[in-house]
N, C-alpha and C. Protein backbone atom coordinates (compact mmCIF):
# COMPACT_ATOMS: atom_id res chain seq x y z
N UNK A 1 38.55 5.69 11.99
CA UNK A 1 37.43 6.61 12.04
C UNK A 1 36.26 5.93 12.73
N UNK A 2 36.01 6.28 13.90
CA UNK A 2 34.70 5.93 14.41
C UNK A 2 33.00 6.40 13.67
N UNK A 3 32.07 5.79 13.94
CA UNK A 3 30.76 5.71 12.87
C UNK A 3 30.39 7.08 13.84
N UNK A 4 29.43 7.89 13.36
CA UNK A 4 29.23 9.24 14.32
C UNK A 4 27.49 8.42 14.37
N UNK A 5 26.44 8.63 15.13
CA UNK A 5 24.97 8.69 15.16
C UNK A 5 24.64 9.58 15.06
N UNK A 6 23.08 9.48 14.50
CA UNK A 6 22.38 10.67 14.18
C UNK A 6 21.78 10.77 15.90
N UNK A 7 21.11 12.07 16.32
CA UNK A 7 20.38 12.73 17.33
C UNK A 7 18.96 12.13 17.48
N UNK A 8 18.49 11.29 16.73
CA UNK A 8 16.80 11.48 17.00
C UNK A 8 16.68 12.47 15.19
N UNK A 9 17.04 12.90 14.10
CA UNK A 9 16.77 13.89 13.63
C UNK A 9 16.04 13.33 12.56
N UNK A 10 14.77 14.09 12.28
CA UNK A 10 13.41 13.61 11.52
C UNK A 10 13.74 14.42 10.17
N UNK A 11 14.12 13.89 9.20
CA UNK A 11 14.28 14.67 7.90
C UNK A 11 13.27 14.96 7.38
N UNK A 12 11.94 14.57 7.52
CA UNK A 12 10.65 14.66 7.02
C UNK A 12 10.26 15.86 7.92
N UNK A 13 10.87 16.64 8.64
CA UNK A 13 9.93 16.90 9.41
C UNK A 13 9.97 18.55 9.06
N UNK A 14 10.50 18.86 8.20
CA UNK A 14 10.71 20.15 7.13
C UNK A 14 9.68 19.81 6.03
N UNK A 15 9.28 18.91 5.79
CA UNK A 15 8.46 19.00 5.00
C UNK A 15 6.39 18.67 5.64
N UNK A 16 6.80 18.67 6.51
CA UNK A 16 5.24 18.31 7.29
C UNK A 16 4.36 19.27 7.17
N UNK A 17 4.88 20.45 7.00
CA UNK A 17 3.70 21.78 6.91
C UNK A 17 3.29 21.89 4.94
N UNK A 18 4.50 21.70 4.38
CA UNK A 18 3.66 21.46 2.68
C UNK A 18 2.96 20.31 2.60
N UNK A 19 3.27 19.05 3.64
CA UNK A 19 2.62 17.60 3.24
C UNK A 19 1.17 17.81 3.90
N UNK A 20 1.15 18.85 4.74
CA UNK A 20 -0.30 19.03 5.42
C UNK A 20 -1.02 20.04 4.10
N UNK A 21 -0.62 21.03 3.87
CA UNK A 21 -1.42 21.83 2.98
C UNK A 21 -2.03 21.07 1.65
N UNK A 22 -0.69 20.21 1.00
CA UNK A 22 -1.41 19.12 0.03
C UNK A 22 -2.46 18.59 0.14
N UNK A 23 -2.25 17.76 1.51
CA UNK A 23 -3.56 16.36 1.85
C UNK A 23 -5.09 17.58 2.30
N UNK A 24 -4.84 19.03 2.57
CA UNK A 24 -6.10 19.30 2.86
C UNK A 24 -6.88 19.96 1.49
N UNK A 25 -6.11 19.56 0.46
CA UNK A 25 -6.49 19.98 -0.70
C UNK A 25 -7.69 19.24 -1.26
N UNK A 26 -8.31 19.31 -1.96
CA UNK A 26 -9.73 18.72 -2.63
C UNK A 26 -8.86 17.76 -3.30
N UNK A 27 -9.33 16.40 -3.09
CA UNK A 27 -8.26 15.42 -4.01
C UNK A 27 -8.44 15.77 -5.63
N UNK A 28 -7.82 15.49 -7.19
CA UNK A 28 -7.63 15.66 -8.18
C UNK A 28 -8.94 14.96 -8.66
N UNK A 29 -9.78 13.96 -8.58
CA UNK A 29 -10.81 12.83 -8.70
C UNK A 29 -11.85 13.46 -8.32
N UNK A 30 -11.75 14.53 -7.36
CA UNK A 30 -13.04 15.27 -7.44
C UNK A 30 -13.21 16.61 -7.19
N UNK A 31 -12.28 17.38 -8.20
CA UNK A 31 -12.88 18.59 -9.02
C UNK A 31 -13.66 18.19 -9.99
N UNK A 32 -13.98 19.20 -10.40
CA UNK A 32 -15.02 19.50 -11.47
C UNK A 32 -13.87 19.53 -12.36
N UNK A 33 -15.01 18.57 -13.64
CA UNK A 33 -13.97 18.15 -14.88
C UNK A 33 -14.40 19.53 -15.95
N UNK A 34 -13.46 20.16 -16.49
CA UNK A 34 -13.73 21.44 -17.34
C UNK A 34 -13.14 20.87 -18.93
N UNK A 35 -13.20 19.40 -18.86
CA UNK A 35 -11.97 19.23 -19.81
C UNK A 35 -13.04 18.39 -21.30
N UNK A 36 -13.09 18.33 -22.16
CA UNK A 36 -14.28 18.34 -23.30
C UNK A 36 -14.92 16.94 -23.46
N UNK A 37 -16.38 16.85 -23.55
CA UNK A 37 -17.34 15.84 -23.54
C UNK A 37 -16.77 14.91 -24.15
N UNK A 38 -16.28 13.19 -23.28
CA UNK A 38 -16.01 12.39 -24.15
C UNK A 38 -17.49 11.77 -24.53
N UNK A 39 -16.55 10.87 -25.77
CA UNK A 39 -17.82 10.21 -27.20
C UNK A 39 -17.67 8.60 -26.05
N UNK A 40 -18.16 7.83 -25.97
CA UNK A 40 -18.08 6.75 -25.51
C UNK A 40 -18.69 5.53 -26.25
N UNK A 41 -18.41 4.74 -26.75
CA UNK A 41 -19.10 3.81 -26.99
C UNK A 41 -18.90 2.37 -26.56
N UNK A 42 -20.26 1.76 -26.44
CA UNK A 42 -20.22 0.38 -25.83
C UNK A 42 -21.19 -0.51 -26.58
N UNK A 43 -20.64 -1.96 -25.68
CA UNK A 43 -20.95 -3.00 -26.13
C UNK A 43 -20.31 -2.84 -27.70
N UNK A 44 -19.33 -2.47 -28.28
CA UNK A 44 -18.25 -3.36 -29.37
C UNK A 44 -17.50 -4.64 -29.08
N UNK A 45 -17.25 -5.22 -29.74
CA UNK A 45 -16.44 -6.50 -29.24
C UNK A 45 -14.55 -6.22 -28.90
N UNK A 46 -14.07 -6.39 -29.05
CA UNK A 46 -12.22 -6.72 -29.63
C UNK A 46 -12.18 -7.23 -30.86
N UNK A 47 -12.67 -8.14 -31.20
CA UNK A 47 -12.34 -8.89 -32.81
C UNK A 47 -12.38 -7.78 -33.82
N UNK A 48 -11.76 -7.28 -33.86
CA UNK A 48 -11.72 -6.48 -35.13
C UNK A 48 -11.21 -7.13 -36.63
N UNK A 49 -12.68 -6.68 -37.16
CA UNK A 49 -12.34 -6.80 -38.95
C UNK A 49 -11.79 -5.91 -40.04
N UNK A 50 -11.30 -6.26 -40.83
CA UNK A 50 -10.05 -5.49 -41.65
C UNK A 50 -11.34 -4.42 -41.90
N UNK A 51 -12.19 -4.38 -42.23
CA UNK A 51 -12.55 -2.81 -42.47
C UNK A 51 -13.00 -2.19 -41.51
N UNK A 52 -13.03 -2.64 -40.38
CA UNK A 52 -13.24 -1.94 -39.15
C UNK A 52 -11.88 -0.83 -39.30
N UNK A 53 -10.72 -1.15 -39.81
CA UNK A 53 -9.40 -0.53 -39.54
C UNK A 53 -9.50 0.82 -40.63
N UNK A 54 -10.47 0.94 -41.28
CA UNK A 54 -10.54 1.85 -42.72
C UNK A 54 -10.80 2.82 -41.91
């Protein structure tokens, strides 16, 4: 059995018109967040003490 070659043929290239509509999309990082006020707190340490865990 001889090896057959491919033509030049771009398998990606069925997908170039959805990969364009994606990338002209508003990236995910900057919509508007609708999603509920986080609590934040700072300056705590790591060392946690056993009643810190209560």
């Amino acid at each position: 059995m001889g090896l057959f070659r491919r033509k030049g043929k771009d398998d990606f290239k069925a997908l170039s018109k959805q990969r364009r509509v994606v990338e002209d999309e508003q990236p995910w990082f900057a919509q508007d967040d609708d999603g509920p006020e986080l609590d934040i707190e700072t300056g705590i340490g790591s060392n946690l003490r056993r009643d810190d865990a209560d």
